[in-house]
PDB file of N, CA and C in Angstrom:
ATOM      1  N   UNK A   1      -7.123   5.410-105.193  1.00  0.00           N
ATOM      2  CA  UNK A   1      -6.370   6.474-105.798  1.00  0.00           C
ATOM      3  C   UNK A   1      -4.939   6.399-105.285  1.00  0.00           C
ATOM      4  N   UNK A   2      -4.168   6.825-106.112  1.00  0.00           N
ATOM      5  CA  UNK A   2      -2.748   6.925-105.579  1.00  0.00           C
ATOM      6  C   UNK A   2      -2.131   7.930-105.998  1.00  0.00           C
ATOM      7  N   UNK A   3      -1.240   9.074-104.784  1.00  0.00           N
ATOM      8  CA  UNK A   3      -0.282   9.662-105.102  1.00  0.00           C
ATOM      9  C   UNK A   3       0.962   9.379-105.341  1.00  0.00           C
ATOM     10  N   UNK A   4       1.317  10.603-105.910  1.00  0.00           N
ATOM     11  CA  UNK A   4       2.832  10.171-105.640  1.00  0.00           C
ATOM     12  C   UNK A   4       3.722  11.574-105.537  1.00  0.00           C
ATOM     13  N   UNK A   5       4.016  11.493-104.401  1.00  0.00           N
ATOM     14  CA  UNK A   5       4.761  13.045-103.611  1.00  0.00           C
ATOM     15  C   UNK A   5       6.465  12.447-103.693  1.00  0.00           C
ATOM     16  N   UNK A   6       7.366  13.447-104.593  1.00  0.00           N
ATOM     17  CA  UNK A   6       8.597  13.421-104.033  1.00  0.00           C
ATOM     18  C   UNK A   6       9.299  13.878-105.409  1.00  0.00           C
ATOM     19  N   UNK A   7      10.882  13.502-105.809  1.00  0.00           N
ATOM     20  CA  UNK A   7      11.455  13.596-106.685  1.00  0.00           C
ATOM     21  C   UNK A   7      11.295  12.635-107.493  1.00  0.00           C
ATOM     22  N   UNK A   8      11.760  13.080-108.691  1.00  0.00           N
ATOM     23  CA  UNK A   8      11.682  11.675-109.658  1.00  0.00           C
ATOM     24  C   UNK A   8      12.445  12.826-111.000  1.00  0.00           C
ATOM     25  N   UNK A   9      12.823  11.730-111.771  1.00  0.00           N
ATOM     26  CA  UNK A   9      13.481  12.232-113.390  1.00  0.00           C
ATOM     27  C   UNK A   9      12.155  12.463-114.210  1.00  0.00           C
ATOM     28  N   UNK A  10      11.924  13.361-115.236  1.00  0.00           N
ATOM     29  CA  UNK A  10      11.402  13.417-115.986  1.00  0.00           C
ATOM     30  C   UNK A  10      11.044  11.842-116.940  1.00  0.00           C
ATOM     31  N   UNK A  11      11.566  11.475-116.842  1.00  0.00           N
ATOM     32  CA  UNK A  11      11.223   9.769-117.722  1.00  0.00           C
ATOM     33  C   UNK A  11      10.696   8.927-116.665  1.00  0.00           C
ATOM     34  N   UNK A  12      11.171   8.722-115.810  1.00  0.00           N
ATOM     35  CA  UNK A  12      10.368   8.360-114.368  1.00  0.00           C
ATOM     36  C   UNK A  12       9.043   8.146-114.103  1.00  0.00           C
ATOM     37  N   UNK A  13       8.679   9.632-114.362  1.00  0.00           N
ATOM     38  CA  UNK A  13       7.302  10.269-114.193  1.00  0.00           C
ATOM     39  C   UNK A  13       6.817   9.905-115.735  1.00  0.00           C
ATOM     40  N   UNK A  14       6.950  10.009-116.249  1.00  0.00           N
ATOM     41  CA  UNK A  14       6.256   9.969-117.948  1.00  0.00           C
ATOM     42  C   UNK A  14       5.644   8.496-117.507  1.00  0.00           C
ATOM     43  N   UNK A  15       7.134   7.735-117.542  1.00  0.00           N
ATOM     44  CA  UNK A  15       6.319   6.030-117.378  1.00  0.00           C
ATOM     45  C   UNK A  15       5.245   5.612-116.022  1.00  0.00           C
ATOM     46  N   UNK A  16       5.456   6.480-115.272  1.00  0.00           N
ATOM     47  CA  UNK A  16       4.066   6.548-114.073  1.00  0.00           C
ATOM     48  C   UNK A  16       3.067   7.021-115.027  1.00  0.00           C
ATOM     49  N   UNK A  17       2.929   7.878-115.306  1.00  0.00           N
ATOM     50  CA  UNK A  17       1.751   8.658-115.559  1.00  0.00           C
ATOM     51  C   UNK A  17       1.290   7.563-117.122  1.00  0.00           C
ATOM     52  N   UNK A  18       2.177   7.018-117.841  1.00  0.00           N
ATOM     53  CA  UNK A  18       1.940   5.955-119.092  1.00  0.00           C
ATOM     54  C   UNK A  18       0.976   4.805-118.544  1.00  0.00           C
ATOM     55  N   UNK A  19       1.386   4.843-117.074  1.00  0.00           N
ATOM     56  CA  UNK A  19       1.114   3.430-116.364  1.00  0.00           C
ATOM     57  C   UNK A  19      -0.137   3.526-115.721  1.00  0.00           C
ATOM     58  N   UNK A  20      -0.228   4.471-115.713  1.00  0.00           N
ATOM     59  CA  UNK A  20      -1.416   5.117-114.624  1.00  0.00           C
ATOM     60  C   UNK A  20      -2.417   4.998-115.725  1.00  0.00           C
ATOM     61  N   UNK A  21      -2.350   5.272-116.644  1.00  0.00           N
ATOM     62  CA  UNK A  21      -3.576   5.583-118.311  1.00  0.00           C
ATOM     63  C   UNK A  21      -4.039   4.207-118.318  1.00  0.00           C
ATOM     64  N   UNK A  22      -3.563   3.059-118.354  1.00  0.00           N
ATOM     65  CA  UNK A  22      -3.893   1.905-118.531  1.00  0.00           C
ATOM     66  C   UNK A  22      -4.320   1.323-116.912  1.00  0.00           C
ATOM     67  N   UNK A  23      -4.103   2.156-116.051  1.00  0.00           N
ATOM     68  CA  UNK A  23      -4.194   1.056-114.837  1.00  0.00           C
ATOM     69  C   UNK A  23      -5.803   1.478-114.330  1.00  0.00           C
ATOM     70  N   UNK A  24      -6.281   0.647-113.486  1.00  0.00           N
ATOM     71  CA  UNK A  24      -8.058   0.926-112.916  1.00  0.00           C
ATOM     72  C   UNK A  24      -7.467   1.882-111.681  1.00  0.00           C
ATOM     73  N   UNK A  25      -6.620   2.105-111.386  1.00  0.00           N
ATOM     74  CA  UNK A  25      -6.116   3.434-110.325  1.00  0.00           C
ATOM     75  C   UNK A  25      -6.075   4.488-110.706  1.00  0.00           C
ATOM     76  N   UNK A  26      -6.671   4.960-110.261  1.00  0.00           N
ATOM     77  CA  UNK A  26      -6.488   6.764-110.602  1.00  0.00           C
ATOM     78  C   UNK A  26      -4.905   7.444-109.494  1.00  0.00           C
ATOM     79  N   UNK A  27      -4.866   8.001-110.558  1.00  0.00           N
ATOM     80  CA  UNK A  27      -3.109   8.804-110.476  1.00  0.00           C
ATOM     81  C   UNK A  27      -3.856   9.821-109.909  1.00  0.00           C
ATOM     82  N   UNK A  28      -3.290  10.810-109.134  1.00  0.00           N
ATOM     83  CA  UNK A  28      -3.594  12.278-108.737  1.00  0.00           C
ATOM     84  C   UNK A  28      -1.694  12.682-108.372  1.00  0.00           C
ATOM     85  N   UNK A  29      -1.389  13.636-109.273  1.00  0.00           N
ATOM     86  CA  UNK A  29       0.454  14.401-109.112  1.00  0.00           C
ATOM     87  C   UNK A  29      -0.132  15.272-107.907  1.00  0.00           C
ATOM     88  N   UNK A  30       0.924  15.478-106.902  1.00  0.00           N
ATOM     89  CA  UNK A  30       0.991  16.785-106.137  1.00  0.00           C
ATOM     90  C   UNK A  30       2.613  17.348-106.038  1.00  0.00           C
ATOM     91  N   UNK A  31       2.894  18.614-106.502  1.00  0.00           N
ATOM     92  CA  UNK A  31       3.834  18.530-106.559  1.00  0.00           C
ATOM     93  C   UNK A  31       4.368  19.378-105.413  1.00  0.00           C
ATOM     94  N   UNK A  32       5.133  19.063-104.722  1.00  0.00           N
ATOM     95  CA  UNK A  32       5.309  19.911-103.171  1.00  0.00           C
ATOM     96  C   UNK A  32       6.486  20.953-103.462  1.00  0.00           C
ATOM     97  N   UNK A  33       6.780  21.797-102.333  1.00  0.00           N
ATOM     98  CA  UNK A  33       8.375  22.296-102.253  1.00  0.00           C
ATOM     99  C   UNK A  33       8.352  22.588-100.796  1.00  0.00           C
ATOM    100  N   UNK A  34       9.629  22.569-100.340  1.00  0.00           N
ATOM    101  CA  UNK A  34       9.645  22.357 -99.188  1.00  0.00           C
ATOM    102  C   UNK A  34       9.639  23.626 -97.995  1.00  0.00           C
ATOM    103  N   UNK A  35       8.199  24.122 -98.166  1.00  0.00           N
ATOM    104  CA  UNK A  35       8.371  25.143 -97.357  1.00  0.00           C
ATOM    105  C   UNK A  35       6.650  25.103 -96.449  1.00  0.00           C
ATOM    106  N   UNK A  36       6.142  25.595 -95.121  1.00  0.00           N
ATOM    107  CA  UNK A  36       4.871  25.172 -94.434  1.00  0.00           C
ATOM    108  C   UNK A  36       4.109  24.881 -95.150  1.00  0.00           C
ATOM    109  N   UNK A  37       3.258  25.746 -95.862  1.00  0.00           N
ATOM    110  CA  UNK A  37       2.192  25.924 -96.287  1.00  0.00           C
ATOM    111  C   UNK A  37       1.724  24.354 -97.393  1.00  0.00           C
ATOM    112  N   UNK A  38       2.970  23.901 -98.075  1.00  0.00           N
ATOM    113  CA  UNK A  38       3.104  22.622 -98.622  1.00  0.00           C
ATOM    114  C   UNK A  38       2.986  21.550 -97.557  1.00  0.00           C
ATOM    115  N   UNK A  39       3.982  21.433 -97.030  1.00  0.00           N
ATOM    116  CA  UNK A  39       3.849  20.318 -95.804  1.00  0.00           C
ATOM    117  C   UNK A  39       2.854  20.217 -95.159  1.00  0.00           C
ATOM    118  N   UNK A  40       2.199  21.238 -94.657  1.00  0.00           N
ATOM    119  CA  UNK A  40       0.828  21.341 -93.715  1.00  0.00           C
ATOM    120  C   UNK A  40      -0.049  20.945 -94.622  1.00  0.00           C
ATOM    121  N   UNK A  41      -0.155  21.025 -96.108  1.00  0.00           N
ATOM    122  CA  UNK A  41      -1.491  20.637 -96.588  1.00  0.00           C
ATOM    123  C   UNK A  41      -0.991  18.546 -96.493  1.00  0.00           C
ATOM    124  N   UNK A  42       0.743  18.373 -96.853  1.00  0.00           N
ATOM    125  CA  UNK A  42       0.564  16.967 -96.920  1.00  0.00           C
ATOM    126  C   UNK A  42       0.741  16.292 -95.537  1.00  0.00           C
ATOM    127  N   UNK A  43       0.596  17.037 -94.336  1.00  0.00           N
ATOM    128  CA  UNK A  43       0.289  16.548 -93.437  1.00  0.00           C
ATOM    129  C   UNK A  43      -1.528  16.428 -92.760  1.00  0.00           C
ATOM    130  N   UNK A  44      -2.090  17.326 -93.656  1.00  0.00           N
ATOM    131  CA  UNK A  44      -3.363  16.955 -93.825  1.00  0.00           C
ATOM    132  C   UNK A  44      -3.921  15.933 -94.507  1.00  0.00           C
ATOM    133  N   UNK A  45      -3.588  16.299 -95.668  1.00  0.00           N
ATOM    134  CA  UNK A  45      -3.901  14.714 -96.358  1.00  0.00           C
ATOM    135  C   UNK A  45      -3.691  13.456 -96.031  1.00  0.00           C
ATOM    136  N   UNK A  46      -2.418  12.704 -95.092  1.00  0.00           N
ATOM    137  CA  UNK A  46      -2.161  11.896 -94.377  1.00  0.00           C
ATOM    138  C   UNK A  46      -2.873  11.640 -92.850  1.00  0.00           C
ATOM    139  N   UNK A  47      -3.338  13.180 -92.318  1.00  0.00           N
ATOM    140  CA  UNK A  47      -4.222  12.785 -90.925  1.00  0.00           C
ATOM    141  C   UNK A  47      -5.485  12.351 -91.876  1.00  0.00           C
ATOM    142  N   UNK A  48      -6.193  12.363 -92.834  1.00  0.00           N
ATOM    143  CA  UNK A  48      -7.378  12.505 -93.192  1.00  0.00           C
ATOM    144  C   UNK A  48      -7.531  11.529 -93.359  1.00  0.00           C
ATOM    145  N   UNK A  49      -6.727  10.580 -94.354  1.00  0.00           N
ATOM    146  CA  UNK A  49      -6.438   8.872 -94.848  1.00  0.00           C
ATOM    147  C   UNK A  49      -6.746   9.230 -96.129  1.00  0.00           C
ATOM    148  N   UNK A  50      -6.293  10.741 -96.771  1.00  0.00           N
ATOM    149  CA  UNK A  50      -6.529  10.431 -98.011  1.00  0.00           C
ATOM    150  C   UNK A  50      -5.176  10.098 -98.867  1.00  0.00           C
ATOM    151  N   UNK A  51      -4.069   9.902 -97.659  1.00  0.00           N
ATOM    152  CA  UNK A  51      -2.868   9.687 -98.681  1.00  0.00           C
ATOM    153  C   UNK A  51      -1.911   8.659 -97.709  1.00  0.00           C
ATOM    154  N   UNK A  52      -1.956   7.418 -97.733  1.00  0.00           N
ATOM    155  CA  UNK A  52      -1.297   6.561 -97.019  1.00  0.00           C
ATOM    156  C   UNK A  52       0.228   6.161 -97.534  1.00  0.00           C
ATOM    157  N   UNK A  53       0.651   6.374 -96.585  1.00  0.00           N
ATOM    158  CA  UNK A  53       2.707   5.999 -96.816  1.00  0.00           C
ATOM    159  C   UNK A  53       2.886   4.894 -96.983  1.00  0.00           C
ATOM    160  N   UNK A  54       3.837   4.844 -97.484  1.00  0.00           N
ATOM    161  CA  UNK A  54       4.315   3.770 -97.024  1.00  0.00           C
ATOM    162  C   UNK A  54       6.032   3.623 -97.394  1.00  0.00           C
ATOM    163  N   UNK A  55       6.680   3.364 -95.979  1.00  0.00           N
ATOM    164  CA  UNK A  55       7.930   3.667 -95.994  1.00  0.00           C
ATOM    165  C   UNK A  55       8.464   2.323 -96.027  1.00  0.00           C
ATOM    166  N   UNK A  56       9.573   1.904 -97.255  1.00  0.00           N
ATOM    167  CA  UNK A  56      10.172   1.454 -97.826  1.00  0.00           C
ATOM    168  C   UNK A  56      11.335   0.738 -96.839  1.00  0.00           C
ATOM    169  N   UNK A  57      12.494   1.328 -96.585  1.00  0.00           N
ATOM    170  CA  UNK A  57      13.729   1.337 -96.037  1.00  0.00           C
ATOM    171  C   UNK A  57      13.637   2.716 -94.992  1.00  0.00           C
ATOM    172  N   UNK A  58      14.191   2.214 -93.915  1.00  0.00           N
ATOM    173  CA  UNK A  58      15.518   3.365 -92.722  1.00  0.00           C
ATOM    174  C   UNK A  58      16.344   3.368 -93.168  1.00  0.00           C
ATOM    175  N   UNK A  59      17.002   4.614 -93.179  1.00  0.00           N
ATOM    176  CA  UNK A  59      18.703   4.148 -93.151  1.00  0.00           C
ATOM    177  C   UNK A  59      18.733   5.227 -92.077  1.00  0.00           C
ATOM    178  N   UNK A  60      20.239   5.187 -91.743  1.00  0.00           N
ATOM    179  CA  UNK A  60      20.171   5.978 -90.023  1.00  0.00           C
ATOM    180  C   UNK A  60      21.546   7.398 -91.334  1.00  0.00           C
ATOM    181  N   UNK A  61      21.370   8.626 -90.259  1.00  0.00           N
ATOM    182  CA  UNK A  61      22.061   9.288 -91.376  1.00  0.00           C
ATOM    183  C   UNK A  61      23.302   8.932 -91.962  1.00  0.00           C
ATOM    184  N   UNK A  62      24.533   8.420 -90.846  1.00  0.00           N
ATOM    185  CA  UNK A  62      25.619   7.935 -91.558  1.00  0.00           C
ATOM    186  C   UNK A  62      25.732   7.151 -92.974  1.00  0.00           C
ATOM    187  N   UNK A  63      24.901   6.730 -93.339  1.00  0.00           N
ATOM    188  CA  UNK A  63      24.692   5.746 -94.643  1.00  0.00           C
ATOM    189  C   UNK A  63      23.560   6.590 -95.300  1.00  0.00           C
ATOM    190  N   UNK A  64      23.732   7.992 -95.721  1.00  0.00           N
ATOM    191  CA  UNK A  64      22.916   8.913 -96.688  1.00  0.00           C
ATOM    192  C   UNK A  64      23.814   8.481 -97.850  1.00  0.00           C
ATOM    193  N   UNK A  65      24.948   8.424 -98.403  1.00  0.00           N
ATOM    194  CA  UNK A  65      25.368   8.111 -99.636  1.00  0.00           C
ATOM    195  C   UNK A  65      24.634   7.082 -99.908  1.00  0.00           C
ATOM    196  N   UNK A  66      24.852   5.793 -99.201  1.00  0.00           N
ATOM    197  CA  UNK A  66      24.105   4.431 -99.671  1.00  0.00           C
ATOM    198  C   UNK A  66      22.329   4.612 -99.945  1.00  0.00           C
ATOM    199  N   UNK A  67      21.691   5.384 -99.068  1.00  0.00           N
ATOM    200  CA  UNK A  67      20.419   5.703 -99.178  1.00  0.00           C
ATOM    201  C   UNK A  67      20.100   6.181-100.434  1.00  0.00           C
ATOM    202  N   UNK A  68      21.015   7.242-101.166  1.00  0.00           N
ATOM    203  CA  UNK A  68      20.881   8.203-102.427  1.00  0.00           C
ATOM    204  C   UNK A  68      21.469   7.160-103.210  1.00  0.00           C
ATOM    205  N   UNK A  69      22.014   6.041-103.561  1.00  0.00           N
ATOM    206  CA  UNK A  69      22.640   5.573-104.280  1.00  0.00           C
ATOM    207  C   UNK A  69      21.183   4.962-104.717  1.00  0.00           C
ATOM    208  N   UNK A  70      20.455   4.343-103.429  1.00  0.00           N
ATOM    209  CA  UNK A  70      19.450   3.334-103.433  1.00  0.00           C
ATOM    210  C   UNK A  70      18.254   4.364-104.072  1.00  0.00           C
ATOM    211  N   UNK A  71      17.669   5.270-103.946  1.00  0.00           N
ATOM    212  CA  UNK A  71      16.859   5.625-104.345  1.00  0.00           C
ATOM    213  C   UNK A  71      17.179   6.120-105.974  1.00  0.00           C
ATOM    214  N   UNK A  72      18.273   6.626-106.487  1.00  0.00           N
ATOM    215  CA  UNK A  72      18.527   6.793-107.931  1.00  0.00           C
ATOM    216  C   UNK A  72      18.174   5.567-108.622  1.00  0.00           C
ATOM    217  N   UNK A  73      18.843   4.370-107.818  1.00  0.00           N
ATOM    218  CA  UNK A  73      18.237   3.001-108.478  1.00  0.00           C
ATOM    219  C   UNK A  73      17.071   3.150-109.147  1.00  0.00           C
ATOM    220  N   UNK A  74      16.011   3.918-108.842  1.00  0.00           N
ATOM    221  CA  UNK A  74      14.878   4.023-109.381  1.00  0.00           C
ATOM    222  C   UNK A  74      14.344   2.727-109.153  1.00  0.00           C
ATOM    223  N   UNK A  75      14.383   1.871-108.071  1.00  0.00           N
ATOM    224  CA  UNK A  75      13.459   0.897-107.697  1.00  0.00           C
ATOM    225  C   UNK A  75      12.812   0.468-106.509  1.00  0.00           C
ATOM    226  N   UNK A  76      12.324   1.963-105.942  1.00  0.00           N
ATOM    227  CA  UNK A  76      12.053   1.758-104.867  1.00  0.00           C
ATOM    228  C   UNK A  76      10.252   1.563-105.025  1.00  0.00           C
ATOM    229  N   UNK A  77       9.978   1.272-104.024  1.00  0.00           N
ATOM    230  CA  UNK A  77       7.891   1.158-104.140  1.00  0.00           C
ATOM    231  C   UNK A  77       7.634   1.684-103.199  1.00  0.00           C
ATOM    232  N   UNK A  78       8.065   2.478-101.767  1.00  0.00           N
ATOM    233  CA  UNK A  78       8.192   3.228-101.365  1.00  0.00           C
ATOM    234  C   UNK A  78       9.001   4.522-101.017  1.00  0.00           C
ATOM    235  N   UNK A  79       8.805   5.030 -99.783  1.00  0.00           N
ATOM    236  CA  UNK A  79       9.419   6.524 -99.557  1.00  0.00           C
ATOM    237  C   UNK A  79      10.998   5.577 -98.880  1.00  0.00           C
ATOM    238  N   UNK A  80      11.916   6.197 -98.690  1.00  0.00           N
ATOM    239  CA  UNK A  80      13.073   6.073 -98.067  1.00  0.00           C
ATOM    240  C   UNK A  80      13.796   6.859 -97.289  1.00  0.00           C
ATOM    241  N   UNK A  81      13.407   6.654 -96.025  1.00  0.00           N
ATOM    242  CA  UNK A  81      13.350   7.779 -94.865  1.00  0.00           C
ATOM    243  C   UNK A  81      14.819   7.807 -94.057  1.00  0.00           C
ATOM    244  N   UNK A  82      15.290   9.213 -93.442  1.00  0.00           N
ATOM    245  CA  UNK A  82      16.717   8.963 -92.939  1.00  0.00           C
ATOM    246  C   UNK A  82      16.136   9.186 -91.899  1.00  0.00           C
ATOM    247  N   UNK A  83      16.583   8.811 -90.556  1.00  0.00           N
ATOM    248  CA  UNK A  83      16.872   9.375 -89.387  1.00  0.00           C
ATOM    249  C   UNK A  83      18.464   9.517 -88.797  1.00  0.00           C
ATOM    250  N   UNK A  84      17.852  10.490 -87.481  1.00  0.00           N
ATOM    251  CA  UNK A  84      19.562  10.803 -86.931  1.00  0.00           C
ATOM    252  C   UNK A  84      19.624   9.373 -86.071  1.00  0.00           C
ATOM    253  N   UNK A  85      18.964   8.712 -85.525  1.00  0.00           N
ATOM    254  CA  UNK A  85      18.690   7.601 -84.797  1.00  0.00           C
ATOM    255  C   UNK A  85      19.747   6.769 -84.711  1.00  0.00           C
ATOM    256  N   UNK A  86      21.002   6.741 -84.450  1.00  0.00           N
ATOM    257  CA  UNK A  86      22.339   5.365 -84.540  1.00  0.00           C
ATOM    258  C   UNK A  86      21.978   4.485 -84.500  1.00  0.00           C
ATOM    259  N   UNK A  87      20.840   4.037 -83.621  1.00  0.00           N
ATOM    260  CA  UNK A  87      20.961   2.721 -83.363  1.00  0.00           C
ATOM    261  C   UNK A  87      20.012   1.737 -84.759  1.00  0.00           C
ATOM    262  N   UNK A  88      18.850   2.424 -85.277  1.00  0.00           N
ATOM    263  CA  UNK A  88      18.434   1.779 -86.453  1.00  0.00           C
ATOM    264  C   UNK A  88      19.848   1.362 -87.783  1.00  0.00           C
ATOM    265  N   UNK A  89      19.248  -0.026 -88.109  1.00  0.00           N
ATOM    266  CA  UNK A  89      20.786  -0.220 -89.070  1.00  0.00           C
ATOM    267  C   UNK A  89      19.439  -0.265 -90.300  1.00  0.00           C
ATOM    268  N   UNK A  90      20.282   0.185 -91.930  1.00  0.00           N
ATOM    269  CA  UNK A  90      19.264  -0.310 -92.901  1.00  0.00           C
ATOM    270  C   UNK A  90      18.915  -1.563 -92.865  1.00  0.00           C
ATOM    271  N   UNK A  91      17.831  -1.701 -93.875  1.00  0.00           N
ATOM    272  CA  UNK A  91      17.236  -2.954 -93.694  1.00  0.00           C
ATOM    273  C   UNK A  91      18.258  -4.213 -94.924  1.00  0.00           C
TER     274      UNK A  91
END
């Protein structure tokens, strides 16, 4: 099964969910907002192993423009995580 937790464009999502109809994977949407009661359930689902990450790119915060540039790309296959961390450089 595969989720898929985060933002996306309305056309984005259409062609997931187009893709998902034809694929032997089952799709399951969760749609979050960012307040406990959300997070705590998707930090459950991740202790449980019913929802495995998988993170894409670091970028450290100074390079958040380049990060947002990269994820509008709309070609990411994973999440794209910032930290405050200086010393990580993107990949």
């Amino acid at each position: 099964m595969a989720v898929t937790v985060g933002f996306t464009k309305m056309g984005h999502m259409m062609k997931v969910l187009f893709r998902a109809a034809l694929s032997k994977f089952k799709l399951a949407q969760f749609t979050a907002e960012a307040n406990t009661k959300d997070l705590e359930i998707l930090a459950g689902m991740i202790e449980n192993k019913k929802v495995r990450v998988h993170i894409e790119k670091v970028y450290p915060f100074e390079k958040t423009p380049e990060a947002i540039a990269y994820i509008e790309s709309m070609r990411t296959k994973g999440k794209v995580v910032m930290v405050w961390d200086e010393e990580l450089n993107a990949e």
